[in-house]
N, C-alpha and C. Protein backbone atom coordinates (compact mmCIF):
# COMPACT_ATOMS: atom_id res chain seq x y z
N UNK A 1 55.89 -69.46 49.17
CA UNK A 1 55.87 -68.58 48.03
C UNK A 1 56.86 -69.04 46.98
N UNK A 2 56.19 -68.75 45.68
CA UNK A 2 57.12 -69.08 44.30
C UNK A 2 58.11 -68.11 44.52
N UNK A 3 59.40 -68.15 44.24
CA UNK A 3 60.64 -67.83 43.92
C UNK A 3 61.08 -67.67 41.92
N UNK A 4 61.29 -66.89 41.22
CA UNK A 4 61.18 -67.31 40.15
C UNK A 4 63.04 -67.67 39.77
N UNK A 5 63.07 -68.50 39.34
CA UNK A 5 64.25 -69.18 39.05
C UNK A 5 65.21 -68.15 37.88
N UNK A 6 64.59 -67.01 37.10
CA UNK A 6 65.54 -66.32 36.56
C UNK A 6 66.01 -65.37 37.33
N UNK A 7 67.08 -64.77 37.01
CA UNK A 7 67.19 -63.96 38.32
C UNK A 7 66.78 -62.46 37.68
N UNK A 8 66.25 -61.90 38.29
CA UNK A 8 65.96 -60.83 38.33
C UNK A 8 66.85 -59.61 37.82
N UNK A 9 67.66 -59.37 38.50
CA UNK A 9 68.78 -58.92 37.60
C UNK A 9 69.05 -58.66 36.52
N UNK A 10 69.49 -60.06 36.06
CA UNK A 10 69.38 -60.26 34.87
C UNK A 10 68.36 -59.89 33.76
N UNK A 11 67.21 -59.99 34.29
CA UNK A 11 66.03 -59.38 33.56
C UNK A 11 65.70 -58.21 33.63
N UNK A 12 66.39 -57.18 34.75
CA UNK A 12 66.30 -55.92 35.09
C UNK A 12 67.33 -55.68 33.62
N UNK A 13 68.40 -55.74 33.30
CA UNK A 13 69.26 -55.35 32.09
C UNK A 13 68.30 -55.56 31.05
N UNK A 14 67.55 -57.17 30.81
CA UNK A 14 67.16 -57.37 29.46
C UNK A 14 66.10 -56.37 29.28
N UNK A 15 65.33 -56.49 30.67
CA UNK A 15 64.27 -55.07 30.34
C UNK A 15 64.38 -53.92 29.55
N UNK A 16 65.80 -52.95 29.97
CA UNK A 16 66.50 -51.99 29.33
C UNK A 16 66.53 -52.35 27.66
N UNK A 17 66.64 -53.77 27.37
CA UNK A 17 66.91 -53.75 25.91
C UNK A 17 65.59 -54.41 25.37
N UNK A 18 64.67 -54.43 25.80
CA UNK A 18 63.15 -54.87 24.64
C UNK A 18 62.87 -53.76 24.05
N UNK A 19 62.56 -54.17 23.48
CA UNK A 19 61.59 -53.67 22.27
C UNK A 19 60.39 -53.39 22.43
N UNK A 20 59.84 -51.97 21.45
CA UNK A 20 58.91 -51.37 21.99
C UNK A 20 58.27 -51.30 20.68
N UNK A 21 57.11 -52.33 20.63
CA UNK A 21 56.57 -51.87 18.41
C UNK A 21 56.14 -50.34 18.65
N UNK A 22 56.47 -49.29 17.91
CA UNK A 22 55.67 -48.53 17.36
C UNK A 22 54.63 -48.63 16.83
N UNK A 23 54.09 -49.62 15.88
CA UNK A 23 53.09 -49.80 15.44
C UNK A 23 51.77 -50.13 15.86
N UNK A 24 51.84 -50.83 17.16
CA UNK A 24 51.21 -51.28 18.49
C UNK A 24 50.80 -50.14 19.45
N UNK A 25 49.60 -49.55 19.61
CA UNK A 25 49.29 -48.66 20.39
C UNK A 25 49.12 -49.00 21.82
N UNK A 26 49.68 -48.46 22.46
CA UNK A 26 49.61 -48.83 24.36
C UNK A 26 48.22 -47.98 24.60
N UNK A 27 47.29 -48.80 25.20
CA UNK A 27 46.23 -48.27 25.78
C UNK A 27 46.67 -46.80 26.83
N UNK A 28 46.62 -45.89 26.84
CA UNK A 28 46.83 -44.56 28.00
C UNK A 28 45.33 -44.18 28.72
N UNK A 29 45.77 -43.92 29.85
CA UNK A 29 44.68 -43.23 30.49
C UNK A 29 45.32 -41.82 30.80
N UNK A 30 44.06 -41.18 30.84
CA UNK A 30 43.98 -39.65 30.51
C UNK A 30 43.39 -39.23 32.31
N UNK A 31 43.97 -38.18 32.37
CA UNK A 31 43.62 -37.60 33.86
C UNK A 31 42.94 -36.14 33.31
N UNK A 32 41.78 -35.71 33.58
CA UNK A 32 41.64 -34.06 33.16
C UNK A 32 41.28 -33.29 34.79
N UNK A 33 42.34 -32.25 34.52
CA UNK A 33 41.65 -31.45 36.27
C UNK A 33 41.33 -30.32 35.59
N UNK A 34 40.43 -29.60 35.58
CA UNK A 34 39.84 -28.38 35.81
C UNK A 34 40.28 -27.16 36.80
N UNK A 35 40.59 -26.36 36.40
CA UNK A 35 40.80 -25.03 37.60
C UNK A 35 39.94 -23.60 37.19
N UNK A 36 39.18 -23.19 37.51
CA UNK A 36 39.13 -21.73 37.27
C UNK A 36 40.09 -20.81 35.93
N UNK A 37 41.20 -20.96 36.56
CA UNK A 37 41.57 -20.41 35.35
C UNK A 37 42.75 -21.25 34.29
N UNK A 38 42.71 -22.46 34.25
CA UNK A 38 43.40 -23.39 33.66
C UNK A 38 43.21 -24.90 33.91
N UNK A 39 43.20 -25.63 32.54
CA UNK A 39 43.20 -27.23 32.66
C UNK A 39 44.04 -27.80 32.79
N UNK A 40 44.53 -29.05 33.01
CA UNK A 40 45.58 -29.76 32.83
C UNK A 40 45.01 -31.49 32.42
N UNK A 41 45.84 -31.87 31.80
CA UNK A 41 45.46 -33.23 31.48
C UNK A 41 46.47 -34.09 31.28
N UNK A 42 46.87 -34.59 32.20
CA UNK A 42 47.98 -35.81 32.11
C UNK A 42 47.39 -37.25 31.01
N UNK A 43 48.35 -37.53 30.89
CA UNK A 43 48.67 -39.09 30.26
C UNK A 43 49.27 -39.72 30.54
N UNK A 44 49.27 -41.15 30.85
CA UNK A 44 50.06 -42.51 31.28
C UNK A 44 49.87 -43.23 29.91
N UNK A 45 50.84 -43.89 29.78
CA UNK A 45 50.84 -45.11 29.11
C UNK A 45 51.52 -46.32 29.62
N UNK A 46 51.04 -47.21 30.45
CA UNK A 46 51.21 -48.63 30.35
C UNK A 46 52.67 -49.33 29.95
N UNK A 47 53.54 -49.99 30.07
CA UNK A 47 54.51 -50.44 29.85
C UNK A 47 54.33 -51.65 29.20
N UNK A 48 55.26 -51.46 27.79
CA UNK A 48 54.89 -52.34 26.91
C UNK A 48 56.14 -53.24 26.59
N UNK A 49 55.85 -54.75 26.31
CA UNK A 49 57.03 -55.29 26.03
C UNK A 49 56.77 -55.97 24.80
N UNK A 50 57.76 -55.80 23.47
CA UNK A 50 57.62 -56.45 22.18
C UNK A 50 58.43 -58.02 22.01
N UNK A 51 58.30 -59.20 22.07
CA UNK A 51 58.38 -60.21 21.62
C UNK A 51 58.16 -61.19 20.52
N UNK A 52 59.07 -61.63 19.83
CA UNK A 52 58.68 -62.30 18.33
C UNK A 52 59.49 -64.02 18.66
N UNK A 53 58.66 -65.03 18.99
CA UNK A 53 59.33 -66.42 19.43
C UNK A 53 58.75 -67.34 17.99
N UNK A 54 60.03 -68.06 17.80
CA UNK A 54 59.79 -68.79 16.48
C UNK A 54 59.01 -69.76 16.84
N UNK A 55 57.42 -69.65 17.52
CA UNK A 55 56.72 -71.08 17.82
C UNK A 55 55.42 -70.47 17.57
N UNK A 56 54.44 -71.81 17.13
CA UNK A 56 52.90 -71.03 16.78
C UNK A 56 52.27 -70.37 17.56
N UNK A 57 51.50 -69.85 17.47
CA UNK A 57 50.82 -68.97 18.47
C UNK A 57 49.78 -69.82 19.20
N UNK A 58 49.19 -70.91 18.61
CA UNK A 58 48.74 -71.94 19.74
C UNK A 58 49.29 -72.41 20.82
N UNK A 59 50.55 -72.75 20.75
CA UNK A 59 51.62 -73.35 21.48
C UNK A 59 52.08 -72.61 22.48
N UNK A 60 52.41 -71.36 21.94
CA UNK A 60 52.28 -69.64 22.94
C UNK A 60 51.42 -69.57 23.77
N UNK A 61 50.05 -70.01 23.57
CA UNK A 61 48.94 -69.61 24.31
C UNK A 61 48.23 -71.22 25.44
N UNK A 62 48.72 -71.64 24.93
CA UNK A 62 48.76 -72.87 26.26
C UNK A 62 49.92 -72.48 26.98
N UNK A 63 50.95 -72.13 26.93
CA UNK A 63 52.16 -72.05 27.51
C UNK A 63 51.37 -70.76 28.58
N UNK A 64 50.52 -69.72 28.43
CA UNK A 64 50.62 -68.62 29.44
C UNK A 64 49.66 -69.18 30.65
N UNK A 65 48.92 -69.91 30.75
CA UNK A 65 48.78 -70.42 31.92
C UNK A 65 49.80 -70.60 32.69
N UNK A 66 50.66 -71.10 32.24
CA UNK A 66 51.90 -71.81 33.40
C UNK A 66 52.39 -70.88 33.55
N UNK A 67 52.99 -69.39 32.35
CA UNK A 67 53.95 -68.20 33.08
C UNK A 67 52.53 -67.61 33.94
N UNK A 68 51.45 -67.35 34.12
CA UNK A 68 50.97 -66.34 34.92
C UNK A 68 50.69 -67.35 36.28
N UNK A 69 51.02 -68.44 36.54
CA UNK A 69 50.75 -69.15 37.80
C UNK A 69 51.56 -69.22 38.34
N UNK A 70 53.15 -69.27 37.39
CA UNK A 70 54.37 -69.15 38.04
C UNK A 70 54.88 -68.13 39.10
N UNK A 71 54.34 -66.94 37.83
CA UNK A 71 54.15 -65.57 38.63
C UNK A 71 52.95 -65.04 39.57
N UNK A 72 52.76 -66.25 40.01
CA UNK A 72 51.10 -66.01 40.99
C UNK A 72 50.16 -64.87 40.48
N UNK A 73 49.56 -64.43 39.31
CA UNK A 73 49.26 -63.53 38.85
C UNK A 73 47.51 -64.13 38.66
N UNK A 74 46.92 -64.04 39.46
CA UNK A 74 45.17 -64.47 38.99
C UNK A 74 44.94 -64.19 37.63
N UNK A 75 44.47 -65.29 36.81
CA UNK A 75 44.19 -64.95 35.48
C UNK A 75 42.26 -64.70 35.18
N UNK A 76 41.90 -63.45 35.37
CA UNK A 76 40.69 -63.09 34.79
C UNK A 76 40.11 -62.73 33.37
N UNK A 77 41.15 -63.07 32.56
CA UNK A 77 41.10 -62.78 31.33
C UNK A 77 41.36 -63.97 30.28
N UNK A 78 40.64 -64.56 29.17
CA UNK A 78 41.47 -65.60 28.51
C UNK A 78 40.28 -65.62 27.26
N UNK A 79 40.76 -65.44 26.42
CA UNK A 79 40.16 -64.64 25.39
C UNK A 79 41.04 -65.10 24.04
N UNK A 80 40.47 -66.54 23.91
CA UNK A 80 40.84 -67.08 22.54
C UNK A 80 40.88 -66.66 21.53
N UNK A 81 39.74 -65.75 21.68
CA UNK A 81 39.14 -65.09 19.71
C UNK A 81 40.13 -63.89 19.93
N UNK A 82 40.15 -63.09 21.10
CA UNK A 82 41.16 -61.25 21.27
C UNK A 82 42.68 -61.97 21.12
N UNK A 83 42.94 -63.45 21.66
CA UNK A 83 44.14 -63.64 21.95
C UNK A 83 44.86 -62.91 22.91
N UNK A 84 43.97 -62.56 23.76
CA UNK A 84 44.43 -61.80 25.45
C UNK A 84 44.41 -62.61 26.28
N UNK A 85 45.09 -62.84 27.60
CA UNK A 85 45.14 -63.38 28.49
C UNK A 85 45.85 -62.57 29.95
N UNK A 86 45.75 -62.57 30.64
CA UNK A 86 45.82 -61.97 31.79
C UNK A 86 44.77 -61.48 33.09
N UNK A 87 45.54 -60.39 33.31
CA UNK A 87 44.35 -60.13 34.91
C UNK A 87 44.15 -58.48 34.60
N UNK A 88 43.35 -57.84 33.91
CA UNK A 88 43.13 -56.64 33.77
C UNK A 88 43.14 -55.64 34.86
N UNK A 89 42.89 -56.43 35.98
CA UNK A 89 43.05 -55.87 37.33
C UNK A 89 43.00 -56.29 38.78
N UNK A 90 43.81 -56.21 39.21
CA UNK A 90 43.87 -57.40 40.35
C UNK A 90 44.90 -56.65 41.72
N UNK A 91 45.11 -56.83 42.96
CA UNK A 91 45.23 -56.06 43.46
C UNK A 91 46.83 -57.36 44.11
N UNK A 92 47.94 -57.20 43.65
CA UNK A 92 48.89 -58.20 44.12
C UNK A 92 50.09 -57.35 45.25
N UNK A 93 50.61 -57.78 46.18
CA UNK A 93 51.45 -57.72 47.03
C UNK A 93 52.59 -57.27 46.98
N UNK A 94 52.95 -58.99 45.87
CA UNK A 94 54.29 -59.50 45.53
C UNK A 94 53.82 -59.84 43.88
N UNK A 95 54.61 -59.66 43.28
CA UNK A 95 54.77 -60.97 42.37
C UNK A 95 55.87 -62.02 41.95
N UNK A 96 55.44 -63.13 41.81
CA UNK A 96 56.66 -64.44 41.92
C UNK A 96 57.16 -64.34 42.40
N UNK A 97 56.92 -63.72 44.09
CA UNK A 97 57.89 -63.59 45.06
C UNK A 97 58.74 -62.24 45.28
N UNK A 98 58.41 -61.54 44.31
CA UNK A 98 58.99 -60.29 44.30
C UNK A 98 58.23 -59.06 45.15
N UNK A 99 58.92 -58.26 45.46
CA UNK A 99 58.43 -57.20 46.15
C UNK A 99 57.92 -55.93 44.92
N UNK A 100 56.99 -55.32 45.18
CA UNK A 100 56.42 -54.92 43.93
C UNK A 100 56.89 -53.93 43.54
N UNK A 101 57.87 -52.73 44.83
CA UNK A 101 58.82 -52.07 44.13
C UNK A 101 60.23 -52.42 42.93
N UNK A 102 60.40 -53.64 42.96
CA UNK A 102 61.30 -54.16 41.90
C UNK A 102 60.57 -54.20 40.88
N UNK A 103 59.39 -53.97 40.70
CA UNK A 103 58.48 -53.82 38.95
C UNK A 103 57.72 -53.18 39.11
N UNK A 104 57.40 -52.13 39.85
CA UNK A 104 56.77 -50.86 39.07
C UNK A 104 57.29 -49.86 40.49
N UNK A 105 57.06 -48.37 39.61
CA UNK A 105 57.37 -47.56 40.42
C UNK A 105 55.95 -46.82 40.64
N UNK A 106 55.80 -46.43 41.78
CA UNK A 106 54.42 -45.67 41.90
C UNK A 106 55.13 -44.17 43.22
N UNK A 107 56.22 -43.99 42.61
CA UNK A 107 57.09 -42.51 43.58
C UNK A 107 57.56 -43.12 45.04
N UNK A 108 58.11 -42.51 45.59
CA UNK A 108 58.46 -42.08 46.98
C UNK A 108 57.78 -41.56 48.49
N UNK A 109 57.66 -42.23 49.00
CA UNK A 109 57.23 -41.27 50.53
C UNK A 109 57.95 -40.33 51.39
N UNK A 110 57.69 -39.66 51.89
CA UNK A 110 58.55 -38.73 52.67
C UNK A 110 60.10 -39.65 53.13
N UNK A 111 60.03 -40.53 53.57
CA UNK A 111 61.23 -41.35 54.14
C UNK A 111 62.09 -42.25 53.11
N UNK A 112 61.82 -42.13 51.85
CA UNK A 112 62.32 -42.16 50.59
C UNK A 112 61.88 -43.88 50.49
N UNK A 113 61.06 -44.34 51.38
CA UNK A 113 60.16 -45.63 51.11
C UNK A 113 59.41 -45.76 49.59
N UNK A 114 59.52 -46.88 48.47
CA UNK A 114 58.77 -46.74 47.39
C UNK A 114 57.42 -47.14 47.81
N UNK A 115 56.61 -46.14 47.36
CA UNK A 115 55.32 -46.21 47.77
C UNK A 115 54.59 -47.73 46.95
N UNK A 116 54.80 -48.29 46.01
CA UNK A 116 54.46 -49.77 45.58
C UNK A 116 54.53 -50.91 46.61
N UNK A 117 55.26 -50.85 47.44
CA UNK A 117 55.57 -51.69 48.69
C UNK A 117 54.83 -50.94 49.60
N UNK A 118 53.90 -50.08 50.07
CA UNK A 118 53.17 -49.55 50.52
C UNK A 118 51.65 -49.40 50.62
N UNK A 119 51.40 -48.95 49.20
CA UNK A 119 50.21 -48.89 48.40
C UNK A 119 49.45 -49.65 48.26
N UNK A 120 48.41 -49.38 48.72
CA UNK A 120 47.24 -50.67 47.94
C UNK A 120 47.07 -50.11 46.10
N UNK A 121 47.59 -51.13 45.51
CA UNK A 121 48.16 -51.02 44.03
C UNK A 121 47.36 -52.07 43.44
N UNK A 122 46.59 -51.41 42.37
CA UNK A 122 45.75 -52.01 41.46
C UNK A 122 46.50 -52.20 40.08
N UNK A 123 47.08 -53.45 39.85
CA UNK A 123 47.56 -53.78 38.43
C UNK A 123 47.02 -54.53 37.26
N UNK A 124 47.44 -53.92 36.10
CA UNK A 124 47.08 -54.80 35.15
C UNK A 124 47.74 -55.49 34.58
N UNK A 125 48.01 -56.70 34.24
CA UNK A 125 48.73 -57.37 33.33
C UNK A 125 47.83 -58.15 32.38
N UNK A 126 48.43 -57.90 30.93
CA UNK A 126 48.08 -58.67 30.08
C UNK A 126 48.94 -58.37 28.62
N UNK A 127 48.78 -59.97 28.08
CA UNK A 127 49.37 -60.46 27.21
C UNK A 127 48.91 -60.88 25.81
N UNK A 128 49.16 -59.89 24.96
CA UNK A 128 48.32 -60.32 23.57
C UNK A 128 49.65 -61.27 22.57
N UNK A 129 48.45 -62.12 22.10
CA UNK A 129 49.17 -62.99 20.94
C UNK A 129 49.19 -62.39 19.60
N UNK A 130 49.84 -62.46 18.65
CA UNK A 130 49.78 -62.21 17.33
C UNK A 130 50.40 -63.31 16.51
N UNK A 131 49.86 -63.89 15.51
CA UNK A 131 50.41 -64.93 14.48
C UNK A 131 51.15 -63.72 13.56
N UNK A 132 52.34 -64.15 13.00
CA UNK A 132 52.93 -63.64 12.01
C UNK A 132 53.04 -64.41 11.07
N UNK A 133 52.85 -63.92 9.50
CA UNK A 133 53.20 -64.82 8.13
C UNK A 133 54.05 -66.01 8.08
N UNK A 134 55.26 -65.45 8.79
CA UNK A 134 56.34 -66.33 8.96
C UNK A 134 55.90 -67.70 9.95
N UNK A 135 54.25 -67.78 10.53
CA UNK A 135 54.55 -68.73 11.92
C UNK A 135 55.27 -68.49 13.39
N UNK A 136 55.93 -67.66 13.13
CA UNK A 136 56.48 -67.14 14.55
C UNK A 136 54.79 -66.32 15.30
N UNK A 137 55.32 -66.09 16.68
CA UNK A 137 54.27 -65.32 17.27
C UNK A 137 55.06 -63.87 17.89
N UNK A 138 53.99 -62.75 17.99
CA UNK A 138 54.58 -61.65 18.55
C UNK A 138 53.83 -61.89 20.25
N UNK A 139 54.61 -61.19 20.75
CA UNK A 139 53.89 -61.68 22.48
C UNK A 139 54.24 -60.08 22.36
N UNK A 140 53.13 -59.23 23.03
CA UNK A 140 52.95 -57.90 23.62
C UNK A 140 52.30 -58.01 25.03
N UNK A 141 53.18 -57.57 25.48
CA UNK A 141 52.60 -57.30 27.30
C UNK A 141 52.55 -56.07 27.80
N UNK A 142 51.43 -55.25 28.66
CA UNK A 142 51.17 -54.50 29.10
C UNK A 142 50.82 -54.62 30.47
N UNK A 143 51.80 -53.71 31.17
CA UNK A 143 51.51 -53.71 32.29
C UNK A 143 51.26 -51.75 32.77
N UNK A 144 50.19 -51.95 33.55
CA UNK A 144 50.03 -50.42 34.30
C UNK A 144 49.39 -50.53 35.58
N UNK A 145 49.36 -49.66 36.06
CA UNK A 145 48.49 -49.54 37.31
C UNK A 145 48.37 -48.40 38.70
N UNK A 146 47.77 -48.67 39.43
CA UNK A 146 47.95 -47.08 40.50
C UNK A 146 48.09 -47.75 41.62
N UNK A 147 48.12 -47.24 42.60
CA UNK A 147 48.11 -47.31 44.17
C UNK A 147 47.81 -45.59 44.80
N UNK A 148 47.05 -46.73 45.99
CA UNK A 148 46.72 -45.26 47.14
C UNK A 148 47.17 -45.67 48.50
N UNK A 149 47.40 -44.78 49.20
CA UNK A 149 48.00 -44.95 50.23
C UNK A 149 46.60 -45.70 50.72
N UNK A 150 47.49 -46.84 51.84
CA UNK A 150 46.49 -48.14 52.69
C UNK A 150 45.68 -47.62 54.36
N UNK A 151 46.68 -47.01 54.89
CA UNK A 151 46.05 -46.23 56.09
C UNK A 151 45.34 -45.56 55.95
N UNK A 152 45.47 -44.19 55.21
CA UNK A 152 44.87 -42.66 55.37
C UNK A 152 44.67 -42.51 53.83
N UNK A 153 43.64 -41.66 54.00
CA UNK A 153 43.00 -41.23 52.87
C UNK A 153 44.01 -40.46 51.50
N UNK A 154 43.74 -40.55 50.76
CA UNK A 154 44.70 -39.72 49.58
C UNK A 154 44.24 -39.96 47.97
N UNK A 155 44.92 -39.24 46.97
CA UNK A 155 44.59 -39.70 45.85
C UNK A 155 45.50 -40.78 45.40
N UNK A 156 44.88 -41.54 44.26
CA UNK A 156 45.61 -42.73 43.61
C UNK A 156 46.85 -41.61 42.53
N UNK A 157 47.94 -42.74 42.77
CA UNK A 157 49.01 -42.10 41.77
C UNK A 157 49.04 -42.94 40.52
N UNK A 158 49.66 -43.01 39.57
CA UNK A 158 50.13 -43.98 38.63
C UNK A 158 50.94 -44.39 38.79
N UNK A 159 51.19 -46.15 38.46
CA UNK A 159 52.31 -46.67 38.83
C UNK A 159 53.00 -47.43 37.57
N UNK A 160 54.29 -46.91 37.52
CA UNK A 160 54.68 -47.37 36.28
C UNK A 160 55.46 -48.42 35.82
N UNK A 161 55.56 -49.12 35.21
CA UNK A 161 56.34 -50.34 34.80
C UNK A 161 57.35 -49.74 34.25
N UNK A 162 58.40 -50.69 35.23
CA UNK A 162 60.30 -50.71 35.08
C UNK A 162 60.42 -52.00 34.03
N UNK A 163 60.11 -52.26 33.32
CA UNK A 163 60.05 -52.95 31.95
C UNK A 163 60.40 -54.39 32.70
N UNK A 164 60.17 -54.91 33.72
CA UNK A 164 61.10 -56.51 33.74
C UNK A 164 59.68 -57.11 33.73
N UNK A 165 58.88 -56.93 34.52
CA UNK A 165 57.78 -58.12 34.31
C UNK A 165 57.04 -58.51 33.37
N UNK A 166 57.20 -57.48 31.94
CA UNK A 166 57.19 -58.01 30.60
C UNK A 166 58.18 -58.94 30.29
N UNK A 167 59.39 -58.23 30.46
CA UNK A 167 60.69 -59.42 29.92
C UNK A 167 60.40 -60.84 30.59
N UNK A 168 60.23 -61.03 31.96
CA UNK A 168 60.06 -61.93 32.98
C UNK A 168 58.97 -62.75 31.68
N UNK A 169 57.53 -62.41 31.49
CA UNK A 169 56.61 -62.88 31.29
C UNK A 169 57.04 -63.77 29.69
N UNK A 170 57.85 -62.55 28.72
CA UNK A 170 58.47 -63.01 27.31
C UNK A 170 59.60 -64.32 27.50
N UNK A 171 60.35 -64.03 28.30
CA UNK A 171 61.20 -64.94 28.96
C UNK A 171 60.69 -66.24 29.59
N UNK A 172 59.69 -66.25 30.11
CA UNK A 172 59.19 -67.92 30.29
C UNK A 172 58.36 -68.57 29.61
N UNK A 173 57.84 -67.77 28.67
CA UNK A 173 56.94 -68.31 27.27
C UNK A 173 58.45 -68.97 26.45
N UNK A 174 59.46 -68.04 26.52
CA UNK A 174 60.07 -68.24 25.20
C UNK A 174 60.40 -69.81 25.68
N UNK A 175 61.00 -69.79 27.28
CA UNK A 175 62.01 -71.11 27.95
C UNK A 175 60.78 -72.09 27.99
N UNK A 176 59.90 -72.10 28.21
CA UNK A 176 58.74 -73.43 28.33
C UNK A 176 58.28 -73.70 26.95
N UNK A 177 57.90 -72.60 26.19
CA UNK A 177 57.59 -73.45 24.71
C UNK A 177 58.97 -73.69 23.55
N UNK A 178 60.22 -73.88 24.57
CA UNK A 178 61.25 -74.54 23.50
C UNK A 178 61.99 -73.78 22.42
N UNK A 179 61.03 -72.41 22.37
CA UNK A 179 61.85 -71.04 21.14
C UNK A 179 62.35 -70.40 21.21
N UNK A 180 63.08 -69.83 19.78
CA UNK A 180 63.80 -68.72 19.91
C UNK A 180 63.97 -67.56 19.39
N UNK A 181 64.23 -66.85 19.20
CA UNK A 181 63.74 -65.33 19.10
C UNK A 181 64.57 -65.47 17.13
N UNK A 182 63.37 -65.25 16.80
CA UNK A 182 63.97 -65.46 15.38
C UNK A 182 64.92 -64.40 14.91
């Protein structure tokens, strides 16, 4: 298994400090339950990471092959004209060696076990390009996903992104294509 050479850690802090465009809408999924005498309707939104690297956005987009292989991440997505790339849904373990409670949370089990290291957990990752005026590129990553318990029957929860496997993903675009955060 890949090991990823930044340390984690470290990217657990930078996580805390990305950037989040406002202007950029995070896809949400909507839950509606029905009761007799009342509705409820939750919302998730996806964990988003904002990136601006002083390199073209061609150069960006050859470069994400190598971060999503690094991070053993199956790429089912690659979408020249959307400028998307990723795995919209894919069902991973680990990633880059990581245990999947270190990047997303999907709650607790009775024995205070994170249920992500548990769960059969359906994730999404993906990575949109944007050219800016200036030539720089914006890199936006979204990550979301659920898990259900693997033994016994139950409902799927949402599982949420602790912001690093965006940073992780912004972070080896920026170190392999040579840029820097203008």
């Amino acid at each position: 298994m890949k090991r990823l050479a930044l340390g984690w850690a470290t990217l657990a802090t930078a996580a805390c400090a990305s950037s989040q465009n406002p202007d950029v809408p995070a896809p949400e999924t909507r839950t509606r339950m029905t009761h007799p005498t009342f509705d409820v309707e939750i919302f998730n939104q996806p964990g988003v990471n904002t990136r601006l690297v002083s390199a073209p956005m061609m150069d960006v987009w050859r470069i994400l092959p190598t971060v999503y292989d690094t991070l053993d991440i199956p790429v089912t997505l690659s979408d020249p004209q959307g400028r998307q790339f990723g795995n919209p849904r894919f069902r991973p373990r680990e990633i880059g060696g990581e245990r999947l409670s270190v990047l997303i949370d999907c709650g607790r089990g009775v024995t205070a076990t994170p249920n992500a290291d548990r769960y059969d957990v359906i994730l999404s990752v993906v990575t949109t390009l944007r050219q800016r005026e200036d030539g720089s590129t914006e890199i936006l990553t979204y990550v979301d996903g659920s898990g259900k318990p693997r033994a016994v029957s139950g409902n799927a929860v949402h599982c949420s992104s602790k912001g690093i496997l965006e940073s992780v993903i912004s972070e080896l675009v920026t170190e392999l294509v040579g840029a820097v955060e203008p």
